[in-house]
Protein backbone atom coordinates (compact mmCIF):
# COMPACT_ATOMS: atom_id res chain seq x y z
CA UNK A 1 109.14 -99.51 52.32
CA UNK A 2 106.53 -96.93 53.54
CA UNK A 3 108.14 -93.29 53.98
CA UNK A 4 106.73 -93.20 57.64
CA UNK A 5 109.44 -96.03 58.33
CA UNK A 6 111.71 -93.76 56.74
CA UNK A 7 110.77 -90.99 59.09
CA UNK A 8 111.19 -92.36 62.34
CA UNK A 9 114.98 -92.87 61.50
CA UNK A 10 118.02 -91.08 63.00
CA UNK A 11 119.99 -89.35 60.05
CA UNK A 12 122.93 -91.89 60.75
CA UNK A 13 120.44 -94.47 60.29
CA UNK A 14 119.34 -92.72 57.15
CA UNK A 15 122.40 -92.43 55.18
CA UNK A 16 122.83 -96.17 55.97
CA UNK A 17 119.71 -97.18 54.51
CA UNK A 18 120.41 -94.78 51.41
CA UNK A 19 123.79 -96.22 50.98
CA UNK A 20 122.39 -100.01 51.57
CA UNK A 21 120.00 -99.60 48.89
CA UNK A 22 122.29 -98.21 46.71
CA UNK A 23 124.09 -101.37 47.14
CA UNK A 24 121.39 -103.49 46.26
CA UNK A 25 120.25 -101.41 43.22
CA UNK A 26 123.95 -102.25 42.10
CA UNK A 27 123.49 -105.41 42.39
CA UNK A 28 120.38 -106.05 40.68
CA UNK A 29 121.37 -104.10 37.85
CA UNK A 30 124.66 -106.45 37.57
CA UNK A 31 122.58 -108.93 37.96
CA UNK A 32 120.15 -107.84 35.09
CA UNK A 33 122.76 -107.13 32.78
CA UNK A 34 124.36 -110.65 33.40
CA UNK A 35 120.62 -112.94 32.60
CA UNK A 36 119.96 -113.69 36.17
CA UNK A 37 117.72 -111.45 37.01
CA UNK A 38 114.18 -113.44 37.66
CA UNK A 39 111.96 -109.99 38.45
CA UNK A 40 112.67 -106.83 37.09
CA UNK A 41 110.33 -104.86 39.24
CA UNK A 42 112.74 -105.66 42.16
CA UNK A 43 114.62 -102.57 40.01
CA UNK A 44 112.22 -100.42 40.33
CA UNK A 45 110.95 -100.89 43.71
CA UNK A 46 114.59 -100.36 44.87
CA UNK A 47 114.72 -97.30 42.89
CA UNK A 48 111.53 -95.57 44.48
CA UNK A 49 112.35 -96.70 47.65
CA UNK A 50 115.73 -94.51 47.54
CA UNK A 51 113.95 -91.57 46.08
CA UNK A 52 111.40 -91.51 48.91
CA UNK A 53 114.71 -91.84 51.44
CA UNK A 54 116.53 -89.26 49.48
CA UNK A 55 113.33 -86.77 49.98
CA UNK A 56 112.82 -87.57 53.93
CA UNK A 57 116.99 -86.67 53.80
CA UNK A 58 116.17 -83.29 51.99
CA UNK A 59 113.12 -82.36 53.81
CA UNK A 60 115.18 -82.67 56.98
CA UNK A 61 117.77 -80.28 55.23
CA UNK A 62 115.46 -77.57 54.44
CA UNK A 63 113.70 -77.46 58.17
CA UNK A 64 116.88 -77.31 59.48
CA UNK A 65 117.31 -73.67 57.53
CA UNK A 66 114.18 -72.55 58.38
């Protein structure tokens, strides 16, 4: 997911993207944990694609201060 995607979101949108990749990442950990987990870059993908949503969330937070 390219953080220019990210951008163009609403904040409502946003938060449900965060929270649906949350999801996933909980998923692909159980299913790492379990043996059925065929690639486990998926994990990290998932992982950097929440950070980068996370930081679009934050710099939205600080310009609002400004």
């Amino acid at each position: 997911m390219e953080i220019k995607e990210l951008r163009e979101l609403t904040p409502a949108e946003l938060d449900e993207k965060i929270y649906e990749l949350q999801t996933k990442l909980f998923e692909l950990r159980r299913k790492k944990a379990v043996g059925q987990l065929e690639h486990g870059e998926e994990v990290k993908a998932v992982r950097k694609d929440i950070a980068k949503a996370l930081t679009v969330k934050r710099e939205r937070e600080l310009q609002i201060t400004k």
